[in-house]
N, C-alpha and C. Protein backbone atom coordinates (compact mmCIF):
# COMPACT_ATOMS: atom_id res chain seq x y z
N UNK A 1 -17.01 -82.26 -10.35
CA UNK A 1 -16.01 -83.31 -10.21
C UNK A 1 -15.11 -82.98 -9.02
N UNK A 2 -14.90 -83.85 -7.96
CA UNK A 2 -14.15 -83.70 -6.69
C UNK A 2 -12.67 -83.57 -7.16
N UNK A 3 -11.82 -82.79 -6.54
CA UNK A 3 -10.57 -82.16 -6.88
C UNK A 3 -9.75 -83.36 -6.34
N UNK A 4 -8.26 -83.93 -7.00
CA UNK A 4 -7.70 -84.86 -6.39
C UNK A 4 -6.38 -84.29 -6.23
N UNK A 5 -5.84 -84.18 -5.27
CA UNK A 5 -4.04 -83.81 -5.11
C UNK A 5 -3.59 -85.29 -5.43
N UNK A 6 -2.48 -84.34 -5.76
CA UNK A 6 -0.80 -85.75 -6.08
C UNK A 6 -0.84 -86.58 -4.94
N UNK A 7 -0.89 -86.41 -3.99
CA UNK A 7 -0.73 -87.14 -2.85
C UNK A 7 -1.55 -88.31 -2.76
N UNK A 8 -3.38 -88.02 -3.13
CA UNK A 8 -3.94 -89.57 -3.50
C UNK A 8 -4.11 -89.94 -5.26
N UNK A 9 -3.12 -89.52 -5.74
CA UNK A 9 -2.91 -89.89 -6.99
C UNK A 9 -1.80 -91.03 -6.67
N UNK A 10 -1.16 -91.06 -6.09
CA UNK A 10 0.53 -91.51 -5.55
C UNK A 10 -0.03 -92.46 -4.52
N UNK A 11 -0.73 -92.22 -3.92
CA UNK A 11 -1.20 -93.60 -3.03
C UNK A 11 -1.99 -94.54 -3.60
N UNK A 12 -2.79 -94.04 -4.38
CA UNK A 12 -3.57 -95.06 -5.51
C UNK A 12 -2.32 -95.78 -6.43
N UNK A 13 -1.83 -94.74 -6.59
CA UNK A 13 -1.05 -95.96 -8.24
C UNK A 13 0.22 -97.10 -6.91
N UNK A 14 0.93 -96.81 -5.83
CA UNK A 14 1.17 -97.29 -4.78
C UNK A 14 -0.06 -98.73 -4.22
N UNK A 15 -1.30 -98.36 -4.06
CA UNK A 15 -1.87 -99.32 -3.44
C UNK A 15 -2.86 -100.33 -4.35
N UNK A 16 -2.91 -99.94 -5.68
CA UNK A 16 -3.31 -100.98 -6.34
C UNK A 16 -2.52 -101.87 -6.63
N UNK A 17 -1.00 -101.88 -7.31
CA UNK A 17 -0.02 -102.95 -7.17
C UNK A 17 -0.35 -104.48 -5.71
N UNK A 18 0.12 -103.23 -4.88
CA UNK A 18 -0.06 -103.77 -3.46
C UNK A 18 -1.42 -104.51 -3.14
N UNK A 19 -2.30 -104.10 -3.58
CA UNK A 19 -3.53 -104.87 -3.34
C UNK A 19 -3.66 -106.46 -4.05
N UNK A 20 -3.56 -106.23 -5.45
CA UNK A 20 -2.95 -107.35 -6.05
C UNK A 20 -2.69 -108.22 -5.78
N UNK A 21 -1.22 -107.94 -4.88
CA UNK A 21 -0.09 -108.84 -4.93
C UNK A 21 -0.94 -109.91 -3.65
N UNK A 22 -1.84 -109.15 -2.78
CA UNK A 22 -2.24 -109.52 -1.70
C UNK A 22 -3.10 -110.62 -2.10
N UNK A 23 -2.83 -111.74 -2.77
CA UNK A 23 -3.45 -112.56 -2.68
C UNK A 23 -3.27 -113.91 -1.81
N UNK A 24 -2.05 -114.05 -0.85
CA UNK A 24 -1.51 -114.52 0.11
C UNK A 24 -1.25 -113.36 1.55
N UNK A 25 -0.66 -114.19 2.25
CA UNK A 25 0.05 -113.47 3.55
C UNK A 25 1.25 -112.65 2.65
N UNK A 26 1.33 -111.55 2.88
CA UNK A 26 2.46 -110.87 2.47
C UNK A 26 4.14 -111.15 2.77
N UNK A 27 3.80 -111.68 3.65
CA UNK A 27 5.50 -111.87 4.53
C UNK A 27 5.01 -113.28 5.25
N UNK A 28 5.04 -114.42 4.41
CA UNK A 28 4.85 -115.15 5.41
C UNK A 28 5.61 -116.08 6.23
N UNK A 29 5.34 -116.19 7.77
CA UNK A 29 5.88 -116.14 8.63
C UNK A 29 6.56 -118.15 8.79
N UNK A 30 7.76 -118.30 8.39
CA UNK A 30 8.03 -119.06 8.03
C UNK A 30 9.58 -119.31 9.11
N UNK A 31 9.85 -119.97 9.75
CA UNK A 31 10.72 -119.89 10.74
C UNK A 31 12.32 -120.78 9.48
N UNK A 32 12.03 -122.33 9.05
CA UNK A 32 13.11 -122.32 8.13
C UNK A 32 13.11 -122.29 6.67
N UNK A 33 13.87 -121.71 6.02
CA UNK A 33 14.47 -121.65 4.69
C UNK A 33 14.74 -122.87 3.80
N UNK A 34 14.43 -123.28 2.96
CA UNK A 34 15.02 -124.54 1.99
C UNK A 34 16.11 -124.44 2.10
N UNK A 35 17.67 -125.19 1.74
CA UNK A 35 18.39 -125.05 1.83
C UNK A 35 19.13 -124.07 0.42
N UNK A 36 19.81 -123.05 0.83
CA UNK A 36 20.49 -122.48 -0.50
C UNK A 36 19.40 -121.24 -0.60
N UNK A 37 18.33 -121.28 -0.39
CA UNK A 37 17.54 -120.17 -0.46
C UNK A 37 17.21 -119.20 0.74
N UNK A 38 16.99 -117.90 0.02
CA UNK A 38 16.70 -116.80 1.11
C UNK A 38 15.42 -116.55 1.23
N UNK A 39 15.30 -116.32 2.64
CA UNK A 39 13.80 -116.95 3.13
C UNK A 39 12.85 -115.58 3.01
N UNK A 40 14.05 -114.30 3.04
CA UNK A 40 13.00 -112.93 2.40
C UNK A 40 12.82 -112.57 1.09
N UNK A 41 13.25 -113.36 0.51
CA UNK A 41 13.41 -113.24 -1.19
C UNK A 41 11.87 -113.71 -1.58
N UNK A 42 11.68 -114.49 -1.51
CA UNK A 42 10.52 -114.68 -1.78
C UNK A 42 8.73 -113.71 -2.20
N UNK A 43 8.88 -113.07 -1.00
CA UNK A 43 7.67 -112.10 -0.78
C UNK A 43 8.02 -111.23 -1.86
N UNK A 44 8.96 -110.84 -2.03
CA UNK A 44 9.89 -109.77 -2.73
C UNK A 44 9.09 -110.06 -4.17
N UNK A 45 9.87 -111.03 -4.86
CA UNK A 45 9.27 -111.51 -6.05
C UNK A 45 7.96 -111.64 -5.95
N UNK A 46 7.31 -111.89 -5.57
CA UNK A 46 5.71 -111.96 -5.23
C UNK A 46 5.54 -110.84 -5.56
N UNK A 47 5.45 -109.87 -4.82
CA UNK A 47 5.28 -108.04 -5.22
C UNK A 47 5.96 -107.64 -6.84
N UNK A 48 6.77 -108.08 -7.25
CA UNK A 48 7.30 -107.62 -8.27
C UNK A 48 6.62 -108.09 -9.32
N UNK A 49 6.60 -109.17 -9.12
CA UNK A 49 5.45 -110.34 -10.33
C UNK A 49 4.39 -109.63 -10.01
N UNK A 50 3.37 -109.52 -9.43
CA UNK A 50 2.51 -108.83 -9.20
C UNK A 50 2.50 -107.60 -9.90
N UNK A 51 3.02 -106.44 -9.28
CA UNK A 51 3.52 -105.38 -9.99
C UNK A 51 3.60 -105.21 -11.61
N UNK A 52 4.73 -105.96 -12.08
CA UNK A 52 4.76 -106.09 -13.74
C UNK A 52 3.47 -106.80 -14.14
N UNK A 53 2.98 -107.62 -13.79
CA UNK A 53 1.48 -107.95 -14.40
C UNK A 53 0.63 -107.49 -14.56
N UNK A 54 0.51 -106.45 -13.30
CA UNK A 54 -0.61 -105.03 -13.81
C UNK A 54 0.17 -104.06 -14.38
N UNK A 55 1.59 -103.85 -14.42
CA UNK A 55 1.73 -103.10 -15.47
C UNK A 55 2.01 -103.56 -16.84
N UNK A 56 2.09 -104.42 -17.16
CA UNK A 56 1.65 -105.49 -18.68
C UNK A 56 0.45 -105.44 -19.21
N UNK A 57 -0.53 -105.44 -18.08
CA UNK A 57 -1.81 -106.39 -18.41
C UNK A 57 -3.21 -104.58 -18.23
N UNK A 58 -2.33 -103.62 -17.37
CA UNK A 58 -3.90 -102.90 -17.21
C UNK A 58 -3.76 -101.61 -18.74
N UNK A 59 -4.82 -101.07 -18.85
CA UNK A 59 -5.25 -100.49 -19.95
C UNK A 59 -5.87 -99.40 -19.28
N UNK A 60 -5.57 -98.04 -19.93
CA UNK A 60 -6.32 -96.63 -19.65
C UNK A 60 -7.62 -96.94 -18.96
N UNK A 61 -8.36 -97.72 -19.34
CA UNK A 61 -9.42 -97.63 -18.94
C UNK A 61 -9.52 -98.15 -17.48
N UNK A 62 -8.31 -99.04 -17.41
CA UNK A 62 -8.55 -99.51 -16.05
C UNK A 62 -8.32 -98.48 -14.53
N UNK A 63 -7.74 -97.41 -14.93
CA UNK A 63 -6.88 -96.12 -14.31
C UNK A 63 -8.47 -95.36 -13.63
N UNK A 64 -8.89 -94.85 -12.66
CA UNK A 64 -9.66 -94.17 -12.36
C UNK A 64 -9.51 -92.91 -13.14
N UNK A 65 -10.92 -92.28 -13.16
CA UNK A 65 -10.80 -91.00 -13.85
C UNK A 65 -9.88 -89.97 -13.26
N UNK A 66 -9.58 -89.66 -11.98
CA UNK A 66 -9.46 -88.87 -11.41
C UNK A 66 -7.62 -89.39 -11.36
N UNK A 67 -6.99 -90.33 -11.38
CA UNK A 67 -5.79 -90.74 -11.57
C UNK A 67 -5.45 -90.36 -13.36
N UNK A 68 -6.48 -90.81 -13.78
CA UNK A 68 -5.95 -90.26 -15.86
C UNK A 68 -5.95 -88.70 -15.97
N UNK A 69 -7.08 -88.17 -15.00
CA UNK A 69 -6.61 -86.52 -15.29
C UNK A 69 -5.05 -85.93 -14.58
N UNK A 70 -4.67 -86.39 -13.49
CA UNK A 70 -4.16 -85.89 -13.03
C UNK A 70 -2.67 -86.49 -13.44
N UNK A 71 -2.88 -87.57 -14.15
CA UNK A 71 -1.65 -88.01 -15.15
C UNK A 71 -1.09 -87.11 -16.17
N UNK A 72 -2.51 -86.93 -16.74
CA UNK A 72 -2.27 -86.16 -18.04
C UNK A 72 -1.64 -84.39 -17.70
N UNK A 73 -2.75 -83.72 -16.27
CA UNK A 73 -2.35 -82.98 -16.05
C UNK A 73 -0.12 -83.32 -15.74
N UNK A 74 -0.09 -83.94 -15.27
CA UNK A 74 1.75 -84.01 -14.77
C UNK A 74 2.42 -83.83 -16.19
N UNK A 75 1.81 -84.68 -17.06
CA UNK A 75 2.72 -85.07 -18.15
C UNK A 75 2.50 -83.26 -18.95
N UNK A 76 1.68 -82.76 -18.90
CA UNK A 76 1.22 -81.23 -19.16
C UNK A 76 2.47 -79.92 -18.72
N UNK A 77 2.13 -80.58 -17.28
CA UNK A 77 2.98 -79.35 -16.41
C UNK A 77 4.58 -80.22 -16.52
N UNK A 78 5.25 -81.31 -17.23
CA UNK A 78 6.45 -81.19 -17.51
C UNK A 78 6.82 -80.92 -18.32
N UNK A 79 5.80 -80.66 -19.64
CA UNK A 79 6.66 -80.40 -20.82
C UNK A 79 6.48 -78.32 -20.66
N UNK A 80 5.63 -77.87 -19.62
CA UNK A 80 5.71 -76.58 -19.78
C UNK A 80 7.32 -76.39 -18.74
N UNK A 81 7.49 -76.97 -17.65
CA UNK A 81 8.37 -76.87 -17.46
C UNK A 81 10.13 -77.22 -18.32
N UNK A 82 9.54 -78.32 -18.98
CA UNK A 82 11.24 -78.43 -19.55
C UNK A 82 10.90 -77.24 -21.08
N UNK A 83 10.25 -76.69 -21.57
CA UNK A 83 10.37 -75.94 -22.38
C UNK A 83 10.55 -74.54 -21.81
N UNK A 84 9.57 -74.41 -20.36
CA UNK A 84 10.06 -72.68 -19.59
C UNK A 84 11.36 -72.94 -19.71
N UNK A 85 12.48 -74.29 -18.91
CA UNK A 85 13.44 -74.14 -17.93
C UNK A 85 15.01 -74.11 -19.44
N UNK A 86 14.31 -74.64 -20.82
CA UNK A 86 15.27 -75.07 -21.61
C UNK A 86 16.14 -73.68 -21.40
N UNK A 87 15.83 -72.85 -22.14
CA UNK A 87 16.45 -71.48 -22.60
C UNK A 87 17.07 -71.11 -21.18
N UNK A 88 17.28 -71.60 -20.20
CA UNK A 88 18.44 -71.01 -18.67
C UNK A 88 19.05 -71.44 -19.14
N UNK A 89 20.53 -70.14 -18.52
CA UNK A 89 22.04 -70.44 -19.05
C UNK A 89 22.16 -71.77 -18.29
N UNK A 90 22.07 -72.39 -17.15
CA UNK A 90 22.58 -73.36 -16.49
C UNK A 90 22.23 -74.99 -17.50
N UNK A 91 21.05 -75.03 -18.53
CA UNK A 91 20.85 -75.74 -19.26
C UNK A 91 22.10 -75.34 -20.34
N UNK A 92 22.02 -74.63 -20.66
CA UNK A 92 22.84 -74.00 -21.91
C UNK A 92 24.48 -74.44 -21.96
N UNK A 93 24.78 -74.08 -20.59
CA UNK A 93 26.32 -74.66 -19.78
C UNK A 93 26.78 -76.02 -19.90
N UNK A 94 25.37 -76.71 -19.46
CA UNK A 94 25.56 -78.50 -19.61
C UNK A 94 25.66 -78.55 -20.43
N UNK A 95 24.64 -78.09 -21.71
CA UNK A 95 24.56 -79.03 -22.76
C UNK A 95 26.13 -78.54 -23.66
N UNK A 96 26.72 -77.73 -23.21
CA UNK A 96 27.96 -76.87 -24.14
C UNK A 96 29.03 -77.33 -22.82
N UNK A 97 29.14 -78.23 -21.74
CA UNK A 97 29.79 -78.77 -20.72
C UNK A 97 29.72 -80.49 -21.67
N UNK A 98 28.77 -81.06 -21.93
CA UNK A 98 28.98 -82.08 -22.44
C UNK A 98 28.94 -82.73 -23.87
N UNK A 99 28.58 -81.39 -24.87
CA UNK A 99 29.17 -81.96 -25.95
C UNK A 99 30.02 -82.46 -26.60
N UNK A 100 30.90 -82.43 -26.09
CA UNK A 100 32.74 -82.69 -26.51
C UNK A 100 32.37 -84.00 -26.15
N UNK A 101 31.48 -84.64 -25.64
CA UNK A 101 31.46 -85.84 -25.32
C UNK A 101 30.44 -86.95 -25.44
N UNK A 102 29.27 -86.36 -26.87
CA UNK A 102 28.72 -86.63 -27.45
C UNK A 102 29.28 -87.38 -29.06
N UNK A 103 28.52 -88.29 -29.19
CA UNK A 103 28.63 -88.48 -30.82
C UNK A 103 28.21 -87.65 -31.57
N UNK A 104 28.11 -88.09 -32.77
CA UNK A 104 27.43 -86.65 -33.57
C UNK A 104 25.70 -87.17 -33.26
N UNK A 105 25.32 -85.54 -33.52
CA UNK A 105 24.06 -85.26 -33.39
C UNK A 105 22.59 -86.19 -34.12
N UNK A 106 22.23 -87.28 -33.33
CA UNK A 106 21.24 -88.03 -34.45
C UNK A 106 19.71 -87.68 -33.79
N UNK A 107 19.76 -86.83 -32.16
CA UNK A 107 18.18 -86.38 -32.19
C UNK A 107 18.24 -85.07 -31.82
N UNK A 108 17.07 -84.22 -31.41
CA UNK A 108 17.08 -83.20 -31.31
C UNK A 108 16.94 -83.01 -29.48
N UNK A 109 17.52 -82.13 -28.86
CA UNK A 109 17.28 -82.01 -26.96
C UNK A 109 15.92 -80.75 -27.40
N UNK A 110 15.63 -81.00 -25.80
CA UNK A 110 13.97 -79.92 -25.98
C UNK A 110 14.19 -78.97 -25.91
N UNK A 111 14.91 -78.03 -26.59
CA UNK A 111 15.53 -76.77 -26.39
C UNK A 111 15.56 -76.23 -28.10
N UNK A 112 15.15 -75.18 -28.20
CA UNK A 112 15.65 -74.68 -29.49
C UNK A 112 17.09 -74.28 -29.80
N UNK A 113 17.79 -74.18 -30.55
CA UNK A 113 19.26 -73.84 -31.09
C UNK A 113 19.46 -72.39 -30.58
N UNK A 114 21.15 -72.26 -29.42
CA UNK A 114 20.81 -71.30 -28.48
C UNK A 114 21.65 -70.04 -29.87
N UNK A 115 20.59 -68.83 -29.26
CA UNK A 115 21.45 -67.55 -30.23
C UNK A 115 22.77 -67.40 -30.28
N UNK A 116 23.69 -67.86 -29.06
CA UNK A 116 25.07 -67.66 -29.38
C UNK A 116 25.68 -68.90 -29.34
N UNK A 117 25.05 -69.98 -30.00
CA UNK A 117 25.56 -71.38 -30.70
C UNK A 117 25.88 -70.91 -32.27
């Protein structure tokens, strides 16, 4: 199986939206405006509608293989990171910097209960 970096993981999930949306001129070249309306607004929403429709409408399966591993790998390497990084005093500081300014406790943070809590 060919190795994929982040970099065309990030241009794929980037250029399928974009491909999409391309079912017109992207920017099209339109000299006046209706009245009351903005004449770059338009394209804008085009891309966005676009956008939320494949993210509404696509399903795992639609994801290349090589984009689902390297998903799964990220979502992997953050939870090893927020569980390495919980237990640093600088986590420890915030979370004892902003409790006074919490409600009471209704979930749990990804950190186990620190020894000198």
């Amino acid at each position: 199986m060919p190795v994929t970096d982040r970099r065309s993981v990030m241009q794929t999930a980037v250029a399928v939206p974009i491909a999409m949306a391309a079912t017109g001129p992207a920017f099209p070249q339109t000299t006046e405006a209706a009245p009351g309306a903005d004449a770059n607004r338009a394209p804008a929403e085009g891309v966005t509608r676009a956008l939320a429709r494949y993210v509404v409408t696509a399903t795992y399966n639609d994801l290349p293989a090589d984009v689902r591993k390297e998903g799964v790998r990220t979502l992997l390497n953050w939870v090893g990171v927020a569980i390495g990084g919980s237990r640093h005093q600088t986590v420890e500081i915030a979370v004892a910097a902003l409790s006074p300014f919490s409600g009471p406790a209704q979930a749990a943070l990804l950190v186990a209960a620190s020894a000198t809590s």
